[in-house]
PDB file of N, CA and C in Angstrom:
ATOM      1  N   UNK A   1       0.845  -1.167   0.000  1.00  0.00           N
ATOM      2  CA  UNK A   1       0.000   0.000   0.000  1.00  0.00           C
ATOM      3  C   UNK A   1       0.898   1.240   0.000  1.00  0.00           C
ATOM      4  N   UNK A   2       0.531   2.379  -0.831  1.00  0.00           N
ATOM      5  CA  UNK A   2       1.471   3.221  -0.777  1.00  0.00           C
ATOM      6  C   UNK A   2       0.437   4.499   0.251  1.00  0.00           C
ATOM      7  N   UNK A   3       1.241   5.320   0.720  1.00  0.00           N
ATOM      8  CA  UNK A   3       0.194   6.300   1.497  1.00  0.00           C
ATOM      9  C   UNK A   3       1.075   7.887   0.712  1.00  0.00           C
ATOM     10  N   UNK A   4      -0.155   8.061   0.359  1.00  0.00           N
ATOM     11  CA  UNK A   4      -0.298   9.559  -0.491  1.00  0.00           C
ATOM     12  C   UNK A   4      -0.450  10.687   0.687  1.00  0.00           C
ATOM     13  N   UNK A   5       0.622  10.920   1.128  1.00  0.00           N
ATOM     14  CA  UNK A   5       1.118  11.927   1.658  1.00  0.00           C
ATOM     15  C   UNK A   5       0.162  13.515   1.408  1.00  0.00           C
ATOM     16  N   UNK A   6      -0.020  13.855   0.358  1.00  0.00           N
ATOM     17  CA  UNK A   6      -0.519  15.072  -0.279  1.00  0.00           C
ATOM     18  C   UNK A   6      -2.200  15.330   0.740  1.00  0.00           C
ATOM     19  N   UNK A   7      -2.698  13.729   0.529  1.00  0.00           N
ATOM     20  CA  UNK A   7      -4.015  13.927   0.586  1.00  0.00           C
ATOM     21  C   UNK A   7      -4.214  13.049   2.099  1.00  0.00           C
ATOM     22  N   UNK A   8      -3.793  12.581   3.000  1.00  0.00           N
ATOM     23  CA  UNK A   8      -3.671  12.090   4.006  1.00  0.00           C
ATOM     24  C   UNK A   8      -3.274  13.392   5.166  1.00  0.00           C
ATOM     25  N   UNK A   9      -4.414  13.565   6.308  1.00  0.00           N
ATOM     26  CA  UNK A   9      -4.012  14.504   6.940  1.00  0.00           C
ATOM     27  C   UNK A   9      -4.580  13.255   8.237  1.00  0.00           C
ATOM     28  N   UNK A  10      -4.543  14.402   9.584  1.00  0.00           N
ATOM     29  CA  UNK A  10      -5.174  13.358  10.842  1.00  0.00           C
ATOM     30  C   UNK A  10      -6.134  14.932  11.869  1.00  0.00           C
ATOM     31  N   UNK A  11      -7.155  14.506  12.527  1.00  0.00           N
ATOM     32  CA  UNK A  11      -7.364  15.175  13.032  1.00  0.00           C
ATOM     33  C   UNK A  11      -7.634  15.071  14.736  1.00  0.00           C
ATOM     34  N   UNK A  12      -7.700  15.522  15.559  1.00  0.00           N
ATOM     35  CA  UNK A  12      -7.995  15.112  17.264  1.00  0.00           C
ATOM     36  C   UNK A  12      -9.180  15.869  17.257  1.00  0.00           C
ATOM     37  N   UNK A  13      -9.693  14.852  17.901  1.00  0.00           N
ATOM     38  CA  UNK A  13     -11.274  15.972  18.542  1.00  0.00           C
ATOM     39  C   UNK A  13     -11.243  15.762  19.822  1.00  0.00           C
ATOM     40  N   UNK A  14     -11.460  17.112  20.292  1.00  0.00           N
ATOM     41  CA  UNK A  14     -12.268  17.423  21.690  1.00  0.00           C
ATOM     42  C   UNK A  14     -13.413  17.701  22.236  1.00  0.00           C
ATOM     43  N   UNK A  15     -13.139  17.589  23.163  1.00  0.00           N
ATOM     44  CA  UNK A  15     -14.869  17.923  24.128  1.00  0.00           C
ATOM     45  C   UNK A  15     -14.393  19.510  23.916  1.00  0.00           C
ATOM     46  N   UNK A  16     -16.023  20.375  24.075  1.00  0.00           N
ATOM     47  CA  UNK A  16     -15.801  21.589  24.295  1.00  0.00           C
ATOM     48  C   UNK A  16     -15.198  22.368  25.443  1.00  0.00           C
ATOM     49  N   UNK A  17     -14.057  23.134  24.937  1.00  0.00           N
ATOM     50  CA  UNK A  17     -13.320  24.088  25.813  1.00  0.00           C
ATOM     51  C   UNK A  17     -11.826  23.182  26.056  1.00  0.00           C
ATOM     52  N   UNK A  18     -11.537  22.189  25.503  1.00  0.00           N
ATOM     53  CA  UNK A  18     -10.321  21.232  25.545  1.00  0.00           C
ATOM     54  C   UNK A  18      -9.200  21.591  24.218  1.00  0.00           C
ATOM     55  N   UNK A  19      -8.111  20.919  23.981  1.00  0.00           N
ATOM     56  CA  UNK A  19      -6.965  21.307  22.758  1.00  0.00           C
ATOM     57  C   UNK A  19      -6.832  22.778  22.509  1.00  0.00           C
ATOM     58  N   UNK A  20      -5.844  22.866  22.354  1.00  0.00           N
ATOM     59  CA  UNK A  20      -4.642  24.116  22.283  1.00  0.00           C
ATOM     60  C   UNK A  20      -4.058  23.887  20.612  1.00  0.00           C
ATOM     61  N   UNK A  21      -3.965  25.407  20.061  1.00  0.00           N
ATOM     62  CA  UNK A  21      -3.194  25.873  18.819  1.00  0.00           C
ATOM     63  C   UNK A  21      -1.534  25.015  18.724  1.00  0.00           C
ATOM     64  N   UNK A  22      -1.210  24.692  20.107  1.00  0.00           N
ATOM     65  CA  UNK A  22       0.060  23.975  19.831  1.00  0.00           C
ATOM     66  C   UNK A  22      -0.643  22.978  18.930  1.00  0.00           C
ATOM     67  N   UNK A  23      -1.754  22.194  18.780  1.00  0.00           N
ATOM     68  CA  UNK A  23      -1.819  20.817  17.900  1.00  0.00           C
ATOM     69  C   UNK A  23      -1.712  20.949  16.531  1.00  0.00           C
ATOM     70  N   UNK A  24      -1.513  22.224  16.008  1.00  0.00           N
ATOM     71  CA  UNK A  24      -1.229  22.613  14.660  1.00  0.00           C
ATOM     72  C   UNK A  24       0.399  22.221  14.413  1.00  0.00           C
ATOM     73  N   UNK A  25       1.218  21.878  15.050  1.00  0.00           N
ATOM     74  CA  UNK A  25       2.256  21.554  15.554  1.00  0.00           C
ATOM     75  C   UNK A  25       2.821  20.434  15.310  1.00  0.00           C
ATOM     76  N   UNK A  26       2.274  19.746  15.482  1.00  0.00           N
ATOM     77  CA  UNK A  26       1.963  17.833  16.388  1.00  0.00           C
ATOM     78  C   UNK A  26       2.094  17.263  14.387  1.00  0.00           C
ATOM     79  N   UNK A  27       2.593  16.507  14.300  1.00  0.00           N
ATOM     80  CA  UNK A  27       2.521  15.800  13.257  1.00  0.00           C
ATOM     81  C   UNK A  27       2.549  14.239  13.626  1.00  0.00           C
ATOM     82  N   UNK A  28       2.612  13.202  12.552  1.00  0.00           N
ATOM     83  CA  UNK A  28       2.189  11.811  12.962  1.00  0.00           C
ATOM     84  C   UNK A  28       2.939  11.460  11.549  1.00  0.00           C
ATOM     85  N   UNK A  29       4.165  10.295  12.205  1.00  0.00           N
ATOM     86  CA  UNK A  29       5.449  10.259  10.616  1.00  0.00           C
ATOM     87  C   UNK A  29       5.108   8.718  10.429  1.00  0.00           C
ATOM     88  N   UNK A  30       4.815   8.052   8.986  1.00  0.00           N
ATOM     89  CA  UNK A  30       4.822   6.718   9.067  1.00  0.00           C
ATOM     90  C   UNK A  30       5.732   6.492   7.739  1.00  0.00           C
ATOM     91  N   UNK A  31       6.693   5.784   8.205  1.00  0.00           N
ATOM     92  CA  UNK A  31       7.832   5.244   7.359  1.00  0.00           C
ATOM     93  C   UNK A  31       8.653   6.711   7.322  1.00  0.00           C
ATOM     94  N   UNK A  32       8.831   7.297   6.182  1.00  0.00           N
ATOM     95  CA  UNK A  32       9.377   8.663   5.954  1.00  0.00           C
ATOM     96  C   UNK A  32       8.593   9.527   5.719  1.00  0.00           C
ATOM     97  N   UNK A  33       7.201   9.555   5.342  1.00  0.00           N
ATOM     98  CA  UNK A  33       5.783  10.566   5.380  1.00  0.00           C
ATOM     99  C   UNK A  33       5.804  11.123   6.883  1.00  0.00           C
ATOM    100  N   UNK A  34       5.600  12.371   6.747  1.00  0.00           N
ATOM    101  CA  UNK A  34       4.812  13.446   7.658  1.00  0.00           C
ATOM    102  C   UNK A  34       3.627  13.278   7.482  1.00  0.00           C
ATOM    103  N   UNK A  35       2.714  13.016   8.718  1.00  0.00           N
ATOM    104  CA  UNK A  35       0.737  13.288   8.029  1.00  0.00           C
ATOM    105  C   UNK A  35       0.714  14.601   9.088  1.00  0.00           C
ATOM    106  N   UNK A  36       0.364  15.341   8.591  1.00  0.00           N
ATOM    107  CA  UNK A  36       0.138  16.834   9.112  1.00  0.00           C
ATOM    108  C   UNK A  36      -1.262  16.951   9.698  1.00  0.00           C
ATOM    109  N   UNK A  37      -1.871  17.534  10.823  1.00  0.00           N
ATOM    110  CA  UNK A  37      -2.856  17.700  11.107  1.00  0.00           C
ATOM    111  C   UNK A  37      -3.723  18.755  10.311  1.00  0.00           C
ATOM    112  N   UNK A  38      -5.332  18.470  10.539  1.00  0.00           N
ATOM    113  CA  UNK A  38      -6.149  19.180   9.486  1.00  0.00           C
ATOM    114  C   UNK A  38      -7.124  19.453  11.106  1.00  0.00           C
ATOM    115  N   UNK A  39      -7.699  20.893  10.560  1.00  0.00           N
ATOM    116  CA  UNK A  39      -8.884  21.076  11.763  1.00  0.00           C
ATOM    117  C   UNK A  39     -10.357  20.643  11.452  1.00  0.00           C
ATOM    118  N   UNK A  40      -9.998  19.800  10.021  1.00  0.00           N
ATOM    119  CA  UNK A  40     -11.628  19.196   9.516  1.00  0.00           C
ATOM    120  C   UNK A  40     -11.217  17.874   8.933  1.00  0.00           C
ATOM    121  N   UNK A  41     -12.159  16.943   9.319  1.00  0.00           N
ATOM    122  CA  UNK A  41     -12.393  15.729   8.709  1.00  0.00           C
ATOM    123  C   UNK A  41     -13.557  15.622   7.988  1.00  0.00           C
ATOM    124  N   UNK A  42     -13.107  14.928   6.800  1.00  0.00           N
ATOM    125  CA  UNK A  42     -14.182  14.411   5.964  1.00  0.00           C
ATOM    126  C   UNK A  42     -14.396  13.330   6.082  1.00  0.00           C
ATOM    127  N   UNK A  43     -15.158  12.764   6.560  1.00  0.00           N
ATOM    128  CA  UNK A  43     -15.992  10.800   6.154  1.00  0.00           C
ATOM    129  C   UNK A  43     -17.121  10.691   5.663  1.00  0.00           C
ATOM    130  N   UNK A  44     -17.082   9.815   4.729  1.00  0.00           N
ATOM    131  CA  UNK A  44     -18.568   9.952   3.977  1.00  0.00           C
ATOM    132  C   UNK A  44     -19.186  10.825   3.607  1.00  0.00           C
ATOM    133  N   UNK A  45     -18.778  11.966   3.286  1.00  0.00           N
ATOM    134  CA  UNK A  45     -19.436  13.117   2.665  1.00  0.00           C
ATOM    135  C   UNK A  45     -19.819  14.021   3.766  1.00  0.00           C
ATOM    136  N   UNK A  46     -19.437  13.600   5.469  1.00  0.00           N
ATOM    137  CA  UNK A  46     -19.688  14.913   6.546  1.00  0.00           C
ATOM    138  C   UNK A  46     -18.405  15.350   6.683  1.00  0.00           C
ATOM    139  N   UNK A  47     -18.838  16.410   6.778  1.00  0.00           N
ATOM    140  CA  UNK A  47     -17.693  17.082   7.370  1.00  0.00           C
ATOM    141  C   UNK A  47     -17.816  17.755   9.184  1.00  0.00           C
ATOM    142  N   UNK A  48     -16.977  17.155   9.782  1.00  0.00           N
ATOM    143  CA  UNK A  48     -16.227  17.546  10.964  1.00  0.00           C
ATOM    144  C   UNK A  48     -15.194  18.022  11.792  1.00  0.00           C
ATOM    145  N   UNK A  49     -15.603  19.432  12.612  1.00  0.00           N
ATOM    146  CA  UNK A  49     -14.663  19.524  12.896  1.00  0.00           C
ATOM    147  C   UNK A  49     -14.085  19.324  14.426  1.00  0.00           C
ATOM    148  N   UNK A  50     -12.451  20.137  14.952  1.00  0.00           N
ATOM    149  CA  UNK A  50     -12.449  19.325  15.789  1.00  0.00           C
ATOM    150  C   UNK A  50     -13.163  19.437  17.325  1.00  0.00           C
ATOM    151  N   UNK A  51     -13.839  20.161  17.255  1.00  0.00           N
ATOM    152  CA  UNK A  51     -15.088  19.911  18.556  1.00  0.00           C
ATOM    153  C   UNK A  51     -16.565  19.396  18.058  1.00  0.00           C
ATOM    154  N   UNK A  52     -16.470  18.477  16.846  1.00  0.00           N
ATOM    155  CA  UNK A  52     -17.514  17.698  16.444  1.00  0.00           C
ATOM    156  C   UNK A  52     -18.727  18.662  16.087  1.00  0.00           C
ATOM    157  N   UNK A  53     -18.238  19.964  15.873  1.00  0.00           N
ATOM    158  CA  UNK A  53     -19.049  20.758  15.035  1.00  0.00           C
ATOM    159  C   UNK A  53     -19.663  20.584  13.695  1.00  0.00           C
ATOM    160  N   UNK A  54     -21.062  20.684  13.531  1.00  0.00           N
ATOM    161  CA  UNK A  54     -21.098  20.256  12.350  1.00  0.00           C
ATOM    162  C   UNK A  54     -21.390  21.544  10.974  1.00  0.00           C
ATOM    163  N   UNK A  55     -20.819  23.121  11.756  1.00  0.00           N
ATOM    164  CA  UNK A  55     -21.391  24.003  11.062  1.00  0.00           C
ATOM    165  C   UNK A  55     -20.708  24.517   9.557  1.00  0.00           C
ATOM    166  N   UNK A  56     -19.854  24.086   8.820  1.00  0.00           N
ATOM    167  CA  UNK A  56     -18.844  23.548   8.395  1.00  0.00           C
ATOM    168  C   UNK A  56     -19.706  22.660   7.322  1.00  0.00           C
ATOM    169  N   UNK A  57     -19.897  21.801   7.350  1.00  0.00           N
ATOM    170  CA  UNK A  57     -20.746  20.774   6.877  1.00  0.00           C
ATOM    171  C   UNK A  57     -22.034  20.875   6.439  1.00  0.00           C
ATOM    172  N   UNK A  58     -22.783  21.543   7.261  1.00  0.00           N
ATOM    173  CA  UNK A  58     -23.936  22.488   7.242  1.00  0.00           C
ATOM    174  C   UNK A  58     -24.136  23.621   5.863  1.00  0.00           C
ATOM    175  N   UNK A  59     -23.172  24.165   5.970  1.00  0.00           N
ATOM    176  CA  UNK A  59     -22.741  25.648   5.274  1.00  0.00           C
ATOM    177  C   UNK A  59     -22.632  24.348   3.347  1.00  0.00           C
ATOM    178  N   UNK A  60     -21.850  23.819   3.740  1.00  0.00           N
ATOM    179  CA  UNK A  60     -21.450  23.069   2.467  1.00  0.00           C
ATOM    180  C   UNK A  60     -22.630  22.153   1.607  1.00  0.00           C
ATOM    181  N   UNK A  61     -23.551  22.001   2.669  1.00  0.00           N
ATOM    182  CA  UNK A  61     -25.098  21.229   2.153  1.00  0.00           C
ATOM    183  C   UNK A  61     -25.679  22.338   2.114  1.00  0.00           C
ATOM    184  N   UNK A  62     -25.494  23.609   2.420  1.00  0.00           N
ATOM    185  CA  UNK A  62     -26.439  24.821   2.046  1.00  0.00           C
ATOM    186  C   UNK A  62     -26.622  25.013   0.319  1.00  0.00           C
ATOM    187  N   UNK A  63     -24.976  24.685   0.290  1.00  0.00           N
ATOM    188  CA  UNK A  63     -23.948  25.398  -1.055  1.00  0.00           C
ATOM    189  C   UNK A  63     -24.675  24.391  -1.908  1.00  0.00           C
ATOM    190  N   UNK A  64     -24.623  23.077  -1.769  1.00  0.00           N
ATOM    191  CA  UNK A  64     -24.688  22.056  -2.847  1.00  0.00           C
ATOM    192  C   UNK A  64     -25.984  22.020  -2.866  1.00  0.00           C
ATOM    193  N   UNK A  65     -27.360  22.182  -2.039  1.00  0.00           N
ATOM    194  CA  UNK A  65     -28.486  22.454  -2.563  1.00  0.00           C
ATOM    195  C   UNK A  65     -29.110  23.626  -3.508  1.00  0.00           C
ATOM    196  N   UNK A  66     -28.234  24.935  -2.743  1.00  0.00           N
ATOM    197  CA  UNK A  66     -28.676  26.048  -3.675  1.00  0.00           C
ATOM    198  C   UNK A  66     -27.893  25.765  -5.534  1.00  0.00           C
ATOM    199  N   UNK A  67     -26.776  24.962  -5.200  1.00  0.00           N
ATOM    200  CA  UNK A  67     -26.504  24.495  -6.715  1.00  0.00           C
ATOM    201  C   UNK A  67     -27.686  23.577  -7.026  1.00  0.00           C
ATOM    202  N   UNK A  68     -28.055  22.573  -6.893  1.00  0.00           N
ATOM    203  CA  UNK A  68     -28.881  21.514  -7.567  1.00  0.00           C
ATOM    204  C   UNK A  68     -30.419  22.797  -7.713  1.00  0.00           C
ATOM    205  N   UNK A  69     -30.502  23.878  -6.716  1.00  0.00           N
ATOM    206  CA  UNK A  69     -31.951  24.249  -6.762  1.00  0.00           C
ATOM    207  C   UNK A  69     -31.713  25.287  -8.059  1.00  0.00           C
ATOM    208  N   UNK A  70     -30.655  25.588  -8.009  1.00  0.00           N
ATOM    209  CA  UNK A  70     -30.096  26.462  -9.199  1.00  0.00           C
ATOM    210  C   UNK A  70     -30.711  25.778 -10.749  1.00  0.00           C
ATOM    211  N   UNK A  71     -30.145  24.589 -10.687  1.00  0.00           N
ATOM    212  CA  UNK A  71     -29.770  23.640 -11.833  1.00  0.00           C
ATOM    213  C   UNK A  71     -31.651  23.013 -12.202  1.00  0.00           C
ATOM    214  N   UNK A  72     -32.558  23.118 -11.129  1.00  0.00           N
ATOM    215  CA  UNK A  72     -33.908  22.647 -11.553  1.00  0.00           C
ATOM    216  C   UNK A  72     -34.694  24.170 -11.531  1.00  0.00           C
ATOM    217  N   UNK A  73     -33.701  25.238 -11.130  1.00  0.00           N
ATOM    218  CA  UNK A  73     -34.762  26.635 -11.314  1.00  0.00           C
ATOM    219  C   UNK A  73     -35.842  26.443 -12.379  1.00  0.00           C
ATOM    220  N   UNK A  74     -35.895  26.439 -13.425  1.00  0.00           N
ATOM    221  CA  UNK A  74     -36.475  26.585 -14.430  1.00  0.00           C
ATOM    222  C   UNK A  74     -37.455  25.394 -14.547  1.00  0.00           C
ATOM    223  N   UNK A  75     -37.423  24.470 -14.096  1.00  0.00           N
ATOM    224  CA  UNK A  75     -38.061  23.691 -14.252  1.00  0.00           C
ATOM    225  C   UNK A  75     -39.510  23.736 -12.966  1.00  0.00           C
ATOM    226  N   UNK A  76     -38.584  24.453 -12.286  1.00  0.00           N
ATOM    227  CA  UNK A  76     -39.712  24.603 -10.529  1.00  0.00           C
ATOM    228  C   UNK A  76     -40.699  25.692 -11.298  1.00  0.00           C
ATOM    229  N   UNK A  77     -40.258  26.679 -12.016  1.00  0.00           N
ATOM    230  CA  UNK A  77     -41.068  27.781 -12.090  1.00  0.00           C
ATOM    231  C   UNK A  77     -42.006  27.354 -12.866  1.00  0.00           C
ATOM    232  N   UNK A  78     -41.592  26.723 -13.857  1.00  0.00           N
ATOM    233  CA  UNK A  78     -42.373  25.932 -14.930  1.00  0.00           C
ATOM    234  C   UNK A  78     -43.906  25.776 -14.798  1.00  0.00           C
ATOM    235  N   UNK A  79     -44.747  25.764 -15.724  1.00  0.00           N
ATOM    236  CA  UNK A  79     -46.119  25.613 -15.293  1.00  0.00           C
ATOM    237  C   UNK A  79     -46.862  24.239 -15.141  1.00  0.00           C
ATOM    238  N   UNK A  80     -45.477  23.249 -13.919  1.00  0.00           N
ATOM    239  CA  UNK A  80     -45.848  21.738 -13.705  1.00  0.00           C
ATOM    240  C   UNK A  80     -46.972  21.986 -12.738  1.00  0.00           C
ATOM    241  N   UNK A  81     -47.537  20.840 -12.549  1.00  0.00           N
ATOM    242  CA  UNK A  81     -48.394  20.945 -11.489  1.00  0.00           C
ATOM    243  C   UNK A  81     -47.731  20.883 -10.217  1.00  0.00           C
ATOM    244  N   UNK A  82     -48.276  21.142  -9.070  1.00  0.00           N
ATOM    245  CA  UNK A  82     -47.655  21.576  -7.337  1.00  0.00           C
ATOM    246  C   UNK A  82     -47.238  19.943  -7.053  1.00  0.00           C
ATOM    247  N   UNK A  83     -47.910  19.337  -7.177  1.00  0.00           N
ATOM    248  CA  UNK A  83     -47.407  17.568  -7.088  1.00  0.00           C
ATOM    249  C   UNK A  83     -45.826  17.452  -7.825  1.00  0.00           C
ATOM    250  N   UNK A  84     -46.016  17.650  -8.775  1.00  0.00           N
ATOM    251  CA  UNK A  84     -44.788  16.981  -9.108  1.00  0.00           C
ATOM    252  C   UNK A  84     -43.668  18.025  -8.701  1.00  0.00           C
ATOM    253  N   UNK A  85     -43.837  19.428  -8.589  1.00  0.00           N
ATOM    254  CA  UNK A  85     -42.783  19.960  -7.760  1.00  0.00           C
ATOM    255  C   UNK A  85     -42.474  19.790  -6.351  1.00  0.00           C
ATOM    256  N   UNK A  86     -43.714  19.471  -5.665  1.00  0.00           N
ATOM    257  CA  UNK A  86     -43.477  19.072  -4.107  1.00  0.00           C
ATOM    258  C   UNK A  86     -42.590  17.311  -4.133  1.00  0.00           C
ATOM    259  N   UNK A  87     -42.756  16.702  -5.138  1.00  0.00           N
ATOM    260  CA  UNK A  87     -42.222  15.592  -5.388  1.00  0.00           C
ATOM    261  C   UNK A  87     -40.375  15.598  -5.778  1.00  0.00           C
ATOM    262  N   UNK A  88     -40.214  16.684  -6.557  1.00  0.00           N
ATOM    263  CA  UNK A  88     -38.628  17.098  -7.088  1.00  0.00           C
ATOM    264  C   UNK A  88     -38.241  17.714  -6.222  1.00  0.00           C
ATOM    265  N   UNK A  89     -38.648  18.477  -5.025  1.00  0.00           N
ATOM    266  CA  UNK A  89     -38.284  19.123  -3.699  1.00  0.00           C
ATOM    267  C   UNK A  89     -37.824  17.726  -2.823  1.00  0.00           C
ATOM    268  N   UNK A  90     -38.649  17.181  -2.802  1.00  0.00           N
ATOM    269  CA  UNK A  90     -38.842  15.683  -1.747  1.00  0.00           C
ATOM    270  C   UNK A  90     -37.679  14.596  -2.099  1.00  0.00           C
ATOM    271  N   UNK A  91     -37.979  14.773  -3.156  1.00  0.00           N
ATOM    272  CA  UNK A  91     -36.921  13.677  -4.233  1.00  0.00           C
ATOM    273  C   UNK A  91     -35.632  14.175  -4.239  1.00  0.00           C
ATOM    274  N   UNK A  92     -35.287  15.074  -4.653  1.00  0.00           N
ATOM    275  CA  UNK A  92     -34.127  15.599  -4.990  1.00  0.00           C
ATOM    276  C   UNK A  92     -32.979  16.612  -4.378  1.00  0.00           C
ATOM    277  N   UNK A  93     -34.343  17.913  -3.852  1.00  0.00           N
ATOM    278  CA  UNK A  93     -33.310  19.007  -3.446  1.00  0.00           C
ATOM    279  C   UNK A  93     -33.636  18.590  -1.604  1.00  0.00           C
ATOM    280  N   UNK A  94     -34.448  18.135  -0.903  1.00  0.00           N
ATOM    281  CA  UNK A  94     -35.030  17.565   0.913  1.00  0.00           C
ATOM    282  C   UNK A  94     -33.062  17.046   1.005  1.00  0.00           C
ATOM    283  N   UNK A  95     -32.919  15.562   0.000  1.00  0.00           N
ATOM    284  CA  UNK A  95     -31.764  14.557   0.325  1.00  0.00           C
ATOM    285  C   UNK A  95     -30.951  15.203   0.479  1.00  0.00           C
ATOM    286  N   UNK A  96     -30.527  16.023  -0.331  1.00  0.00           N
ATOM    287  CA  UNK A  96     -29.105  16.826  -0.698  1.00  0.00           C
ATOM    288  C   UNK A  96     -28.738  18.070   0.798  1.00  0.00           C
ATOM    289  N   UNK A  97     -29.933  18.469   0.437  1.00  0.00           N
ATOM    290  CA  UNK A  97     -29.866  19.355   2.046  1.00  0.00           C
ATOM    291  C   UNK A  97     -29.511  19.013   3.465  1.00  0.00           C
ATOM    292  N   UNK A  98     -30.248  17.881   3.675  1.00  0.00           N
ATOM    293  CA  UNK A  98     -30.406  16.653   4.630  1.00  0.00           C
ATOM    294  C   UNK A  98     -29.498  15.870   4.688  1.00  0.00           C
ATOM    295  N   UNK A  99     -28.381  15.606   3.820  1.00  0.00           N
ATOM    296  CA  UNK A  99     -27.431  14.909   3.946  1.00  0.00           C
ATOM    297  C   UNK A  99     -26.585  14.569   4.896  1.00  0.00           C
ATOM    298  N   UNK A 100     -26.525  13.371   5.745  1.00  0.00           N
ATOM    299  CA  UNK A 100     -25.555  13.836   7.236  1.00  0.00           C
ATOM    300  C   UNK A 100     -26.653  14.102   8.760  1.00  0.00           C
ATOM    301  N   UNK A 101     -27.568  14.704   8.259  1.00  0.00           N
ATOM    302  CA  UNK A 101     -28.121  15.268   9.640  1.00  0.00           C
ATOM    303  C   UNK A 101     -28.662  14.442  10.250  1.00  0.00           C
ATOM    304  N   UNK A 102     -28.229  13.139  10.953  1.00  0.00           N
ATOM    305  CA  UNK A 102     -28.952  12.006  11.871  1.00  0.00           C
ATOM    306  C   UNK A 102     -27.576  12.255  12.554  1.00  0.00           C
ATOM    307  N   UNK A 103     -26.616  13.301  12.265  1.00  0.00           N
ATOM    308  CA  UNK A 103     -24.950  12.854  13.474  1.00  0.00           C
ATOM    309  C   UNK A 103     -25.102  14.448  13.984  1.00  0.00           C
ATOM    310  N   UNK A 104     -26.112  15.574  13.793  1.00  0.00           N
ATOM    311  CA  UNK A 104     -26.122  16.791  13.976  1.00  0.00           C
ATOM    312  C   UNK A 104     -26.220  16.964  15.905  1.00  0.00           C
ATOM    313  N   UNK A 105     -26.097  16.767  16.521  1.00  0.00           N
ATOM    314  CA  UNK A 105     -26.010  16.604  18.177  1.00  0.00           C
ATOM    315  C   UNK A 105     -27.217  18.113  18.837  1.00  0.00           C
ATOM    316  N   UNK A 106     -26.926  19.127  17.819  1.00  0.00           N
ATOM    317  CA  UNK A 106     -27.100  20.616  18.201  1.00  0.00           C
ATOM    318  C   UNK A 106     -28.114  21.205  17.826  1.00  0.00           C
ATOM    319  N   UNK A 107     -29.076  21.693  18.568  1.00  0.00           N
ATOM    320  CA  UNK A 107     -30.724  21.709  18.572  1.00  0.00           C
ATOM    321  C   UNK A 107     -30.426  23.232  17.578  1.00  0.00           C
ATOM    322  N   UNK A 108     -28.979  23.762  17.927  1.00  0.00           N
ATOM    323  CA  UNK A 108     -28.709  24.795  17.017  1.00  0.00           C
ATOM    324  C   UNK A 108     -28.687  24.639  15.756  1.00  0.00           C
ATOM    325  N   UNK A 109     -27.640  23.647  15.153  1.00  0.00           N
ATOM    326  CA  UNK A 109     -27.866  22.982  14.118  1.00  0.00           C
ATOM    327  C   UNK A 109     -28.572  22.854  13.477  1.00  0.00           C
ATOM    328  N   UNK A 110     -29.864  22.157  14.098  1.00  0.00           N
ATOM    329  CA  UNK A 110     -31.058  21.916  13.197  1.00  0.00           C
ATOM    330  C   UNK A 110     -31.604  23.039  13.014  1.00  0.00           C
ATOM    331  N   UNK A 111     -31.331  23.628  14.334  1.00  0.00           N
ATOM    332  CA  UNK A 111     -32.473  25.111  13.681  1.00  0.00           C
ATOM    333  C   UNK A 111     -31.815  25.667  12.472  1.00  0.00           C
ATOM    334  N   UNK A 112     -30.974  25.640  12.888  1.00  0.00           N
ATOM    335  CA  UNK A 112     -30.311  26.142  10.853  1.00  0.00           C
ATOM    336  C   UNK A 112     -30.121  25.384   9.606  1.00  0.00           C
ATOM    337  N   UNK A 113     -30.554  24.562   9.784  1.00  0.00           N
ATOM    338  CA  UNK A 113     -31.314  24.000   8.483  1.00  0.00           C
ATOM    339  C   UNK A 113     -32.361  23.769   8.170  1.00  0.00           C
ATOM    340  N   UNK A 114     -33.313  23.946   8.903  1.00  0.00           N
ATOM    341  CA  UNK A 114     -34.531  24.342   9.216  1.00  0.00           C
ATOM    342  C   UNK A 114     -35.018  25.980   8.668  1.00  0.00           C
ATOM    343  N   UNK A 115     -34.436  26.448   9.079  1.00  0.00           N
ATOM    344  CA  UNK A 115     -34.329  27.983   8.505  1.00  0.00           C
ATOM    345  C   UNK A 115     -33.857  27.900   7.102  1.00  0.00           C
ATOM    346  N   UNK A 116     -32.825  27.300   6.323  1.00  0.00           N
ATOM    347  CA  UNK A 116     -33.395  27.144   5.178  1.00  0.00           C
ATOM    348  C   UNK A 116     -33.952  26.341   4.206  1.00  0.00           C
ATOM    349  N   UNK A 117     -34.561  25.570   5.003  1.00  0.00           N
ATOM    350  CA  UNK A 117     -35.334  24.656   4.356  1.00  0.00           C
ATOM    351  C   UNK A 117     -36.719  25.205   4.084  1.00  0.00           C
TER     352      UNK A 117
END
């Protein structure tokens, strides 16, 4: 296995009010690679950061819905019937928005996706 250095980072998470700016510092060497620390992890398409924030992630499912809502504009305005647009909302642009949010912990959180939903 080779490890791609470029795209391999590591991150620590804390509880809130825990880790210090020294961890920007801290590296992790395997064989002759440096893996450098990152203050966000990606898995599976969430993004986290390191106090398990999910606002970050949030902001980025804002982005990728207002693209897809972008990309069916014309078709929403269209003179379909309310069914099949409440259906391409449900279907298409609900998932994309929603993506991730069963790991959201923060009643804050939701309220802000809620707000633009």
């Amino acid at each position: 296995m080779v490890l791609n250095e470029g795209k391999t980072q590591f991150t620590i998470f804390y509880p809130t009010g825990q880790g210090t700016k020294a961890d920007k510092r801290k590296f992790i060497k395997i064989g002759k690679a440096k893996i450098k620390p990152s203050t966000n992890a990606k898995y599976l398409g969430v993004t986290r950061d390191q106090r398990l924030n999910f606002k970050k992630h949030i902001l980025e499912r804002r982005k990728k819905a207002l693209q897809v809502f972008s990309a069916l504009k014309s078709l929403l305005l269209s003179d379909i019937s309310q069914k099949i647009k409440t259906r391409i909302y449900l279907s298409i642009l609900r998932p994309t928005l929603l993506y991730g949010n069963e790991l959201y912990h923060s009643k804050t959180d939701i309220n802000y996706i809620e707000k633009y939903e």
